[in-house]
PDB file of N, CA and C in Angstrom:
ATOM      1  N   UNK A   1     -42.695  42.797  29.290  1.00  0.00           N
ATOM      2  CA  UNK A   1     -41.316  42.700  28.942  1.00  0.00           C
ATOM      3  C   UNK A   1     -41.217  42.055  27.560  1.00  0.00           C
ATOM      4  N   UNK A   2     -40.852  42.561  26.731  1.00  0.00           N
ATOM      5  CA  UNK A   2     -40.603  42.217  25.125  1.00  0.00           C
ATOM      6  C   UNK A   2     -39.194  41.691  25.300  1.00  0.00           C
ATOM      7  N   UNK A   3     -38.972  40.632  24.072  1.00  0.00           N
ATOM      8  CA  UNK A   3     -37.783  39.769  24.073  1.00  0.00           C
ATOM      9  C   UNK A   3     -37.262  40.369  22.473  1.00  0.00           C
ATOM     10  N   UNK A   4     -35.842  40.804  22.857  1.00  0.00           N
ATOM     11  CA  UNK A   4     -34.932  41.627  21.874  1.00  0.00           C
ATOM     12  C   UNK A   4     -35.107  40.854  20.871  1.00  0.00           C
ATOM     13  N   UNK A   5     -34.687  41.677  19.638  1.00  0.00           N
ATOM     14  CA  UNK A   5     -34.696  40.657  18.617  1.00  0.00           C
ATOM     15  C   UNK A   5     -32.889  39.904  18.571  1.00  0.00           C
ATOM     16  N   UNK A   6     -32.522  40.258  19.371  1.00  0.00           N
ATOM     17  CA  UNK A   6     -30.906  39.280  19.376  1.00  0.00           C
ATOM     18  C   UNK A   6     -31.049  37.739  19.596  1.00  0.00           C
ATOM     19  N   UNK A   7     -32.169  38.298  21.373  1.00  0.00           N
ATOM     20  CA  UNK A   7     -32.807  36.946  21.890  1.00  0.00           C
ATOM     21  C   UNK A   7     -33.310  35.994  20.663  1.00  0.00           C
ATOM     22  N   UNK A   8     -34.348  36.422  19.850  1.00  0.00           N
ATOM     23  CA  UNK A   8     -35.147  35.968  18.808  1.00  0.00           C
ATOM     24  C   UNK A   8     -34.200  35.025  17.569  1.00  0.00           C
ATOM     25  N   UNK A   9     -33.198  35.838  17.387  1.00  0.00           N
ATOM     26  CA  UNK A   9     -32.203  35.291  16.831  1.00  0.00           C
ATOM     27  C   UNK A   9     -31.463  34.084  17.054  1.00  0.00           C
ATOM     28  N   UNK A  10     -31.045  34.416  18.150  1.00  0.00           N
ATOM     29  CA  UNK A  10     -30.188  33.140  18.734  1.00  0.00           C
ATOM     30  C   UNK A  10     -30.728  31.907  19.229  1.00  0.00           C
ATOM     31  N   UNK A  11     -32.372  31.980  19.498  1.00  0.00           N
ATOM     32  CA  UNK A  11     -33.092  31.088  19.891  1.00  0.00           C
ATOM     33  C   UNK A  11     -33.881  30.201  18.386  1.00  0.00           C
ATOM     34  N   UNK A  12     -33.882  30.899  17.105  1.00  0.00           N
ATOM     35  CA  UNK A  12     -33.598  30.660  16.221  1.00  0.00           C
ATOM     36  C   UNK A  12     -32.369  29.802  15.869  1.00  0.00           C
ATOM     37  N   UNK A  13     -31.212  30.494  15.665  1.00  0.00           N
ATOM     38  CA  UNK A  13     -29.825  29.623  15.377  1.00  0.00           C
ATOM     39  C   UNK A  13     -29.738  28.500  16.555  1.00  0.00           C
ATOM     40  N   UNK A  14     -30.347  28.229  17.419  1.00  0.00           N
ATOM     41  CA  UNK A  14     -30.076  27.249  18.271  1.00  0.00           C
ATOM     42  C   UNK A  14     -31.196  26.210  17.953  1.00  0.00           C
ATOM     43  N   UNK A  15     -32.390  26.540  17.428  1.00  0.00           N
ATOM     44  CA  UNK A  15     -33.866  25.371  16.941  1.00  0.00           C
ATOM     45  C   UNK A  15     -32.971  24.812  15.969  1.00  0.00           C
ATOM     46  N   UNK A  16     -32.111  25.692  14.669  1.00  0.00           N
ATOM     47  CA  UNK A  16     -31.908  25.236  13.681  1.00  0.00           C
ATOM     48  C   UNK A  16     -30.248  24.258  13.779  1.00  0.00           C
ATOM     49  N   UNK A  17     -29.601  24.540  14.582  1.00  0.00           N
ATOM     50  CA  UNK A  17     -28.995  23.468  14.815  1.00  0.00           C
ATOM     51  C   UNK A  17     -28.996  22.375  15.575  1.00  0.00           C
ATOM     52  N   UNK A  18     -29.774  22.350  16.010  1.00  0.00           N
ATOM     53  CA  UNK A  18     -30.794  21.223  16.849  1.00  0.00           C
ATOM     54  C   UNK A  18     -31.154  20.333  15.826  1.00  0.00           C
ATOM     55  N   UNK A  19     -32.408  20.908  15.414  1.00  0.00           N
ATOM     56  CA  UNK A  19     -33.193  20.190  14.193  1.00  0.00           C
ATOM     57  C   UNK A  19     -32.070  19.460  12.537  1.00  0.00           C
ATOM     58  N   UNK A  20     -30.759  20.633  12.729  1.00  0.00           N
ATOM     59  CA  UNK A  20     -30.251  19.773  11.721  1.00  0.00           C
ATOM     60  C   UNK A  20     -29.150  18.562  12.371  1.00  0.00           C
ATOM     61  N   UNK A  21     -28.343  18.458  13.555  1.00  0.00           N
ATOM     62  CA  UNK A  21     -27.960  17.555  14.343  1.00  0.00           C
ATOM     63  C   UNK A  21     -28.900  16.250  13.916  1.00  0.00           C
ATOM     64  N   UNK A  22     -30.095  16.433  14.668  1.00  0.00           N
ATOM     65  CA  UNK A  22     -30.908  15.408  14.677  1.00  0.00           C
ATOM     66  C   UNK A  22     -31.443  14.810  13.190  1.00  0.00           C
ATOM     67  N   UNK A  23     -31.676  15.562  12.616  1.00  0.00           N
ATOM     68  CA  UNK A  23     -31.337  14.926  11.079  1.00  0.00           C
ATOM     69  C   UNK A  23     -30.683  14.170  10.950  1.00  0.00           C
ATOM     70  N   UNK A  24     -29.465  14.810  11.103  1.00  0.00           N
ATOM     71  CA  UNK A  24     -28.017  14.293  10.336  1.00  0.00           C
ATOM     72  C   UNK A  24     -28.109  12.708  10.703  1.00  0.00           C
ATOM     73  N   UNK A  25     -27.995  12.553  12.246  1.00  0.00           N
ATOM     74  CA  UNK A  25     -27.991  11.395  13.109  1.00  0.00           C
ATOM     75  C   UNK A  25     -28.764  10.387  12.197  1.00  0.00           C
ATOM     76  N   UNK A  26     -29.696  10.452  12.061  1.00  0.00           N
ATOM     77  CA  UNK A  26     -31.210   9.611  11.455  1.00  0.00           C
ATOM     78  C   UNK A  26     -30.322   9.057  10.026  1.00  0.00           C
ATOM     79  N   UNK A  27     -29.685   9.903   9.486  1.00  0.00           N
ATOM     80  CA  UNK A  27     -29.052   9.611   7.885  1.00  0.00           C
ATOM     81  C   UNK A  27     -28.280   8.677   8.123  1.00  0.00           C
ATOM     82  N   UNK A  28     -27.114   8.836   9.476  1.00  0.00           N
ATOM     83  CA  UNK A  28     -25.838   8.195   9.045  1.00  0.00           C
ATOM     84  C   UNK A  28     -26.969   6.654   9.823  1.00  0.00           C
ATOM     85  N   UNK A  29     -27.802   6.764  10.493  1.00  0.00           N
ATOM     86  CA  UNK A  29     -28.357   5.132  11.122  1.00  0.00           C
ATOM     87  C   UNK A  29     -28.611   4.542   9.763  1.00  0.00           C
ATOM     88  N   UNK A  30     -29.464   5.020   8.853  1.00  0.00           N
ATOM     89  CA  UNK A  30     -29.952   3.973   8.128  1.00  0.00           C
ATOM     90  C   UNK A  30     -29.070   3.715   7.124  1.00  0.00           C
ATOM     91  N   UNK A  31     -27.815   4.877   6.761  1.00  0.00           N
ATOM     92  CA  UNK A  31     -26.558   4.753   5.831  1.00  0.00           C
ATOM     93  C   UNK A  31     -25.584   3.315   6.366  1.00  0.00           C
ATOM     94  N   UNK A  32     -25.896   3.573   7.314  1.00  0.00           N
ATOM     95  CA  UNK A  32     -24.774   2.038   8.238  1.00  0.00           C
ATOM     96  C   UNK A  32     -25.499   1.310   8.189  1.00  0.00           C
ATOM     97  N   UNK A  33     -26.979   1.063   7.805  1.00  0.00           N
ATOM     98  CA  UNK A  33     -27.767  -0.348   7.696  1.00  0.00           C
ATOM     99  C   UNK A  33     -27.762  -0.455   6.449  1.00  0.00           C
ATOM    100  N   UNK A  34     -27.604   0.270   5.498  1.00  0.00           N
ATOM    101  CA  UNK A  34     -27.062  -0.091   3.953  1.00  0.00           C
ATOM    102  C   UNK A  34     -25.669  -0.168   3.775  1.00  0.00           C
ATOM    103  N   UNK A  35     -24.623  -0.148   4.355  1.00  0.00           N
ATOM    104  CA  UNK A  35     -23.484  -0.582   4.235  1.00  0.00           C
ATOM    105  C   UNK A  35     -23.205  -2.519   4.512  1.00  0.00           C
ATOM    106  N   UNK A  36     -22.204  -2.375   3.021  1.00  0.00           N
ATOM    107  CA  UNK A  36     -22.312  -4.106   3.060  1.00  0.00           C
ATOM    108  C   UNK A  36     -21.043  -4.811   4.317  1.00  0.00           C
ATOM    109  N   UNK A  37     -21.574  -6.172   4.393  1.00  0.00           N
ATOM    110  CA  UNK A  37     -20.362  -6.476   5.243  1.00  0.00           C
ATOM    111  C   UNK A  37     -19.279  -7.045   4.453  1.00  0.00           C
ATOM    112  N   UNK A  38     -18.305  -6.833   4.690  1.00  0.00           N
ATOM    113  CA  UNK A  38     -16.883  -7.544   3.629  1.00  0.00           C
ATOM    114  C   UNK A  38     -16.834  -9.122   4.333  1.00  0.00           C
ATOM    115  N   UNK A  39     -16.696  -9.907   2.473  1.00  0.00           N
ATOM    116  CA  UNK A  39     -16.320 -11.387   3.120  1.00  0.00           C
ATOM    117  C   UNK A  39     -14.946 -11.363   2.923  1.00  0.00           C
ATOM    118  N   UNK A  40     -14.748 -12.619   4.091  1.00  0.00           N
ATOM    119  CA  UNK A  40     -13.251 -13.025   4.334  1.00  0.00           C
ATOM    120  C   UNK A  40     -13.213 -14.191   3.486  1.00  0.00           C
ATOM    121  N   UNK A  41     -12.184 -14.199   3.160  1.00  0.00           N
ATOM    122  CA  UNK A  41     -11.753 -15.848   2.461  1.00  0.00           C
ATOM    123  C   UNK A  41     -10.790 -16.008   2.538  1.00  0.00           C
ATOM    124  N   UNK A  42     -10.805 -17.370   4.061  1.00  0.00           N
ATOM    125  CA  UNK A  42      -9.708 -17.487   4.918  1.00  0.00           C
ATOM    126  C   UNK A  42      -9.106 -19.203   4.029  1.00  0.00           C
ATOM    127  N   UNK A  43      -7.702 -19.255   3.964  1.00  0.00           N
ATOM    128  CA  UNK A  43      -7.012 -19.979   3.393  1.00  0.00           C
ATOM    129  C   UNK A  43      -5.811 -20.616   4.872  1.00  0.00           C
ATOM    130  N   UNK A  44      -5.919 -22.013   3.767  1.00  0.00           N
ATOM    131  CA  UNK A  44      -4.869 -22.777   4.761  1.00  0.00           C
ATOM    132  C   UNK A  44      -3.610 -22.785   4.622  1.00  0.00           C
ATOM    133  N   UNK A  45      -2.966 -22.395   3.912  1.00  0.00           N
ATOM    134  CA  UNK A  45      -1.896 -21.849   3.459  1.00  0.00           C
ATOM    135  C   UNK A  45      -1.046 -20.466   2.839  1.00  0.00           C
ATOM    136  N   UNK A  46      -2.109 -20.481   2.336  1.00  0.00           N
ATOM    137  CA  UNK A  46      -1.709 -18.503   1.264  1.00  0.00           C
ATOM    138  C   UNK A  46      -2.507 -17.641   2.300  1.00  0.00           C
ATOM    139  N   UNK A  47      -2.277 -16.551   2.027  1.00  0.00           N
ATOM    140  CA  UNK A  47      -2.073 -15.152   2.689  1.00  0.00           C
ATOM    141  C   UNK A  47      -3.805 -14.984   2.638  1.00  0.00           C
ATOM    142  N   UNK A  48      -4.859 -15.085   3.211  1.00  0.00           N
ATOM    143  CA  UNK A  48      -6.409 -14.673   3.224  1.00  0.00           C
ATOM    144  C   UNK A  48      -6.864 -13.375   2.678  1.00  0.00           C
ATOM    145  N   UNK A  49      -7.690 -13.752   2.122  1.00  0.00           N
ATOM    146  CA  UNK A  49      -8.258 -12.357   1.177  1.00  0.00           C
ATOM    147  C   UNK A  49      -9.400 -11.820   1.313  1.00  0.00           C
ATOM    148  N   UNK A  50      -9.828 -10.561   1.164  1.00  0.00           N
ATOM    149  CA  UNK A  50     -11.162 -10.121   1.634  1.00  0.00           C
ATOM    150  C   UNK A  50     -11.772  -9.557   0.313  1.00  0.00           C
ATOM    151  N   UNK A  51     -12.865 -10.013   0.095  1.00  0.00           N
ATOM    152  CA  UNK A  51     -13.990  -9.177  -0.904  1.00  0.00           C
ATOM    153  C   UNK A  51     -14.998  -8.609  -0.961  1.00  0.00           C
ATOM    154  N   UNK A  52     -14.637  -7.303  -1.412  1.00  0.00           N
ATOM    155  CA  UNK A  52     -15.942  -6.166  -1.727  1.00  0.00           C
ATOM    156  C   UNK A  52     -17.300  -6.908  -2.399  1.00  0.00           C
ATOM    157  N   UNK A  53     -18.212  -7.096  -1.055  1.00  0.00           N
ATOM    158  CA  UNK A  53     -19.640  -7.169  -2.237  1.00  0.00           C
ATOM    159  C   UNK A  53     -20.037  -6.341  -2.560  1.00  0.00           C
ATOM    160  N   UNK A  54     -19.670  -5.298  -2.793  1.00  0.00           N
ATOM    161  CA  UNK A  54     -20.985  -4.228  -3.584  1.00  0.00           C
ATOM    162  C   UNK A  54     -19.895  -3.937  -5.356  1.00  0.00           C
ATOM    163  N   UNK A  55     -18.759  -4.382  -5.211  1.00  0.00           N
ATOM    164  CA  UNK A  55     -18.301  -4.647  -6.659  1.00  0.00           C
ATOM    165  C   UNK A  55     -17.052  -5.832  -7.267  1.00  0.00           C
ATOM    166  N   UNK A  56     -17.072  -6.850  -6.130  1.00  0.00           N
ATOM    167  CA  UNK A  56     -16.886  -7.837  -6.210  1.00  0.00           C
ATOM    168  C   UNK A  56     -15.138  -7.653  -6.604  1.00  0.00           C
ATOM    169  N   UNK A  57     -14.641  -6.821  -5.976  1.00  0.00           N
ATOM    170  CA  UNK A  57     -12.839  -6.150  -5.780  1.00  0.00           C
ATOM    171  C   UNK A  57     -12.432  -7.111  -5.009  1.00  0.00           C
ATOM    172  N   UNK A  58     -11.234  -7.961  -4.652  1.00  0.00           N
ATOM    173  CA  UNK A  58     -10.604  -8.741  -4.226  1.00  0.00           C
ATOM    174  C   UNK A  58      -9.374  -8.089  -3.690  1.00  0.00           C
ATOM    175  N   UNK A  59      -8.480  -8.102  -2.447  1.00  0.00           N
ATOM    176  CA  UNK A  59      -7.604  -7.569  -1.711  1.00  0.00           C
ATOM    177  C   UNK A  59      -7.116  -8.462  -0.277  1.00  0.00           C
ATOM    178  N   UNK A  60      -5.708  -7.995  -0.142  1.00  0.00           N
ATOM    179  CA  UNK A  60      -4.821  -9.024   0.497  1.00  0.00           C
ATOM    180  C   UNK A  60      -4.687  -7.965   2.157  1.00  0.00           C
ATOM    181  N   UNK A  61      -5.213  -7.185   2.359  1.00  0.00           N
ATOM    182  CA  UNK A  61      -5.060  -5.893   3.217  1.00  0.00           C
ATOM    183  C   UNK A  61      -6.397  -6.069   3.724  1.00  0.00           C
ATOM    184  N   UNK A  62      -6.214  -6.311   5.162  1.00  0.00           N
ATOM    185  CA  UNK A  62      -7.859  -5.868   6.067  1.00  0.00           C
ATOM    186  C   UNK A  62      -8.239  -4.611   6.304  1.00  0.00           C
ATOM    187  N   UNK A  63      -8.689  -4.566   5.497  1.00  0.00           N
ATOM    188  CA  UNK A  63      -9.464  -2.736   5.237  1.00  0.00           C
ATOM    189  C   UNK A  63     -10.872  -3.028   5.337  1.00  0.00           C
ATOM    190  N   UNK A  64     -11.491  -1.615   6.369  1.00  0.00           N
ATOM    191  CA  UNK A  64     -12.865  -2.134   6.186  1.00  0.00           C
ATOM    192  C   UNK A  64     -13.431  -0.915   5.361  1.00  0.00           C
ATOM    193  N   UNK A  65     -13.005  -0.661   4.149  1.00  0.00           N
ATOM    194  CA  UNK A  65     -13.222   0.303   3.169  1.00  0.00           C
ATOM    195  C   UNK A  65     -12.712  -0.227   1.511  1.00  0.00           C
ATOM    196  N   UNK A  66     -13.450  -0.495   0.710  1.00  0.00           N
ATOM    197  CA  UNK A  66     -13.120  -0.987  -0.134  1.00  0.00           C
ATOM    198  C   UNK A  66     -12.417  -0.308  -1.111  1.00  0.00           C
ATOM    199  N   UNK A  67     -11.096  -0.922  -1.518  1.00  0.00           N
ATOM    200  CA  UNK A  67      -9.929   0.033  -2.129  1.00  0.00           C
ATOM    201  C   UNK A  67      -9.885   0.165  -3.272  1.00  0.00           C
ATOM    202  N   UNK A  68     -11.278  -0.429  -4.277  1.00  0.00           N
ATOM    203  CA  UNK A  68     -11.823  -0.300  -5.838  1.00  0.00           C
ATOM    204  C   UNK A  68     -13.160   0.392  -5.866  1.00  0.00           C
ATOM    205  N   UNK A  69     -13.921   0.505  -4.875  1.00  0.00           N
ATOM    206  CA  UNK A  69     -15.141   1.528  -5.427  1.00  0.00           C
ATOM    207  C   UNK A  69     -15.326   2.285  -3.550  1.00  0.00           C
ATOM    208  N   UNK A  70     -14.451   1.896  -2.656  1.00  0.00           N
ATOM    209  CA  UNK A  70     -14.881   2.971  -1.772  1.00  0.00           C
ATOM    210  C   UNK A  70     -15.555   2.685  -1.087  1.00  0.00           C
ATOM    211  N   UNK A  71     -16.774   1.739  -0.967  1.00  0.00           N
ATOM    212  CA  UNK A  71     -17.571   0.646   0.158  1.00  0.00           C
ATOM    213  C   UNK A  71     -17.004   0.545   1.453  1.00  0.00           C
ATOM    214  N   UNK A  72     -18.329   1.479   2.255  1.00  0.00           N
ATOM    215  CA  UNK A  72     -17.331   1.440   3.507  1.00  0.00           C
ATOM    216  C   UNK A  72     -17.907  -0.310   3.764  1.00  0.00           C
ATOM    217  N   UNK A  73     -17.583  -1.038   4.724  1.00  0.00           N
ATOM    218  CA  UNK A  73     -18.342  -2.415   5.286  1.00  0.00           C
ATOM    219  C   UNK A  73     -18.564  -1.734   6.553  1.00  0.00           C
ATOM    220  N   UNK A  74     -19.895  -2.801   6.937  1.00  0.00           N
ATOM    221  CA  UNK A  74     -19.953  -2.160   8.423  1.00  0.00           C
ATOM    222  C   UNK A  74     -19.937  -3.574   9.115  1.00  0.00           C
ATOM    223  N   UNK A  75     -19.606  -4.337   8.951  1.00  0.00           N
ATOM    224  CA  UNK A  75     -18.638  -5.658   9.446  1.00  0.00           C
ATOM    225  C   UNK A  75     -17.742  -7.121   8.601  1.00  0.00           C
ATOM    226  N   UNK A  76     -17.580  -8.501   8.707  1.00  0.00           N
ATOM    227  CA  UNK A  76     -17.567  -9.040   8.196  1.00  0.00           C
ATOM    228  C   UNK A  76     -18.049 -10.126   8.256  1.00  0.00           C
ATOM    229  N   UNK A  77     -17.851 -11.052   7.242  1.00  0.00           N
ATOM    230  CA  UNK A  77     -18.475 -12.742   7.204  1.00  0.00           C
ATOM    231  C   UNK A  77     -17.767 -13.525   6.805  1.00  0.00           C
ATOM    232  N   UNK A  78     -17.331 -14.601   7.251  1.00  0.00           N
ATOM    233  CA  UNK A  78     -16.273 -15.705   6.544  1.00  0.00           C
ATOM    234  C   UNK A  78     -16.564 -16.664   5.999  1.00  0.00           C
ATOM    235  N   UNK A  79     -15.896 -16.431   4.044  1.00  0.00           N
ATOM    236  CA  UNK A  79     -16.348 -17.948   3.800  1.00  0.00           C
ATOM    237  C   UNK A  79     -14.819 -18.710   3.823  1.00  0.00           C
ATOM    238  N   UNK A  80     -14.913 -19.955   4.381  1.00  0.00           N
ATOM    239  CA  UNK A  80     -14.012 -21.022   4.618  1.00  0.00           C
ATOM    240  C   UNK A  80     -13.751 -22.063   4.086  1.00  0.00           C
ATOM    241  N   UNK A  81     -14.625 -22.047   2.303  1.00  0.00           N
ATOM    242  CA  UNK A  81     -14.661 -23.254   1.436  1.00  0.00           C
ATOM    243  C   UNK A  81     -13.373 -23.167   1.079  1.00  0.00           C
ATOM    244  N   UNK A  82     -12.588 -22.225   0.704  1.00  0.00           N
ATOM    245  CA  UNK A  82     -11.465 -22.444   0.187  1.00  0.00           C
ATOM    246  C   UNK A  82     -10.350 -22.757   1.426  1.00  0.00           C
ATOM    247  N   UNK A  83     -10.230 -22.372   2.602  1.00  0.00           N
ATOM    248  CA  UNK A  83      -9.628 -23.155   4.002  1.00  0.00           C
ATOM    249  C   UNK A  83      -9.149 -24.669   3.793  1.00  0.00           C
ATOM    250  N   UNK A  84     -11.322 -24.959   3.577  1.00  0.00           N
ATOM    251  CA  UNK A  84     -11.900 -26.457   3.887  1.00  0.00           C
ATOM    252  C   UNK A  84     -10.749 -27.056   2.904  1.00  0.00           C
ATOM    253  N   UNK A  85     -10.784 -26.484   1.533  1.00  0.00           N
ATOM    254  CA  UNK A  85     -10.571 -27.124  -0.051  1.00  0.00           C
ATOM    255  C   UNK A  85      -8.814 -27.746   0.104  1.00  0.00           C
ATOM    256  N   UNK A  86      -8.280 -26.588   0.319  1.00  0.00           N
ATOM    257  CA  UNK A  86      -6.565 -26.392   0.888  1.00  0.00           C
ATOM    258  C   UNK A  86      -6.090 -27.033   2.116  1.00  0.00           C
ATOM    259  N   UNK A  87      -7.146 -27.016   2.814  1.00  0.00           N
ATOM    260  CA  UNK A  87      -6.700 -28.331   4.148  1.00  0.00           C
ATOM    261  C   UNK A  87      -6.753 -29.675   3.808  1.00  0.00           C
ATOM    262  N   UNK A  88      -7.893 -30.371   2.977  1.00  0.00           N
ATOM    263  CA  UNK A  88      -8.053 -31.609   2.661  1.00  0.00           C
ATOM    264  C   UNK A  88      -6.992 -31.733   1.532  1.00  0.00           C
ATOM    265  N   UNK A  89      -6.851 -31.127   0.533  1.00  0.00           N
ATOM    266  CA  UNK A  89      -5.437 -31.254  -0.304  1.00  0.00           C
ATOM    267  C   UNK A  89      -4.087 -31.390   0.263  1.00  0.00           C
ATOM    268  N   UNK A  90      -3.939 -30.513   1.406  1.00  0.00           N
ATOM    269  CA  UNK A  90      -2.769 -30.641   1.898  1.00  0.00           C
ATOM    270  C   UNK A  90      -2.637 -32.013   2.631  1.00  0.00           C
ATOM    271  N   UNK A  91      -3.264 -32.526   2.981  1.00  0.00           N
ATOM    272  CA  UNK A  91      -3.967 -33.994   3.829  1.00  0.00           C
ATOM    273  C   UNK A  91      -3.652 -34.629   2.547  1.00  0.00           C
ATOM    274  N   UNK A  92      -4.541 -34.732   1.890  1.00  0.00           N
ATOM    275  CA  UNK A  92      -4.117 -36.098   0.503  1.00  0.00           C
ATOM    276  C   UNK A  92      -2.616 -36.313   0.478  1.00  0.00           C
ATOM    277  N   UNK A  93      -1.868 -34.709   0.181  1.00  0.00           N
ATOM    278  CA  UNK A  93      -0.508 -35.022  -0.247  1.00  0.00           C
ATOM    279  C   UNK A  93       0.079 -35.587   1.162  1.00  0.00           C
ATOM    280  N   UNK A  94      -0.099 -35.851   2.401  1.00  0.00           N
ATOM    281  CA  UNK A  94       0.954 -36.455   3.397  1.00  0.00           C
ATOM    282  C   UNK A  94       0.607 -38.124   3.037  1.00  0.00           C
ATOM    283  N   UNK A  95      -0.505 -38.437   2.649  1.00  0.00           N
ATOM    284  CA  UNK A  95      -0.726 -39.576   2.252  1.00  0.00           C
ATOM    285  C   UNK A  95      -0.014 -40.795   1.404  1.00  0.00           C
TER     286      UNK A  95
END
């Protein structure tokens, strides 16, 4: 019993979208382990701001896509020196 060449075909178009699926997958893993995480810079008073490390863009909007070069983040990190800085100032002045 010989196998048509339709069979041949389609068992073809089915290796090759297989094999490129599984590609693809492999790209976007190590693309999301090169994506940076966005820092927060949380404040004790004013409105908290988040910054792009991969071009150092500053923004008042929690986006996890950076809205000056496009950086997706694939989480975040908080720095809180400026919190710390604005809490102890606000403290001096009740003094």
């Amino acid at each position: 019993m010989a196998v048509s060449p339709v069979a041949w075909i389609l068992l073809g178009s089915a290796a090759v979208v297989l094999l490129a699926g599984r590609s693809r997958n492999g790209r976007q893993k190590s693309a999301s382990a090169e994506e940076p995480k966005r820092i927060d810079h949380l404040h004790y008073m004013e409105e908290d701001e988040y910054e792009c490390p991969a071009c150092g863009a500053r923004f008042t909007r929690d986006l996890m896509t950076c809205p000056a070069c496009g950086a997706r983040f694939s989480g975040r990190t908080e720095d809180d020196t400026a919190f710390i800085d604005e809490m102890i100032f606000w403290e001096d002045e009740d003094d």
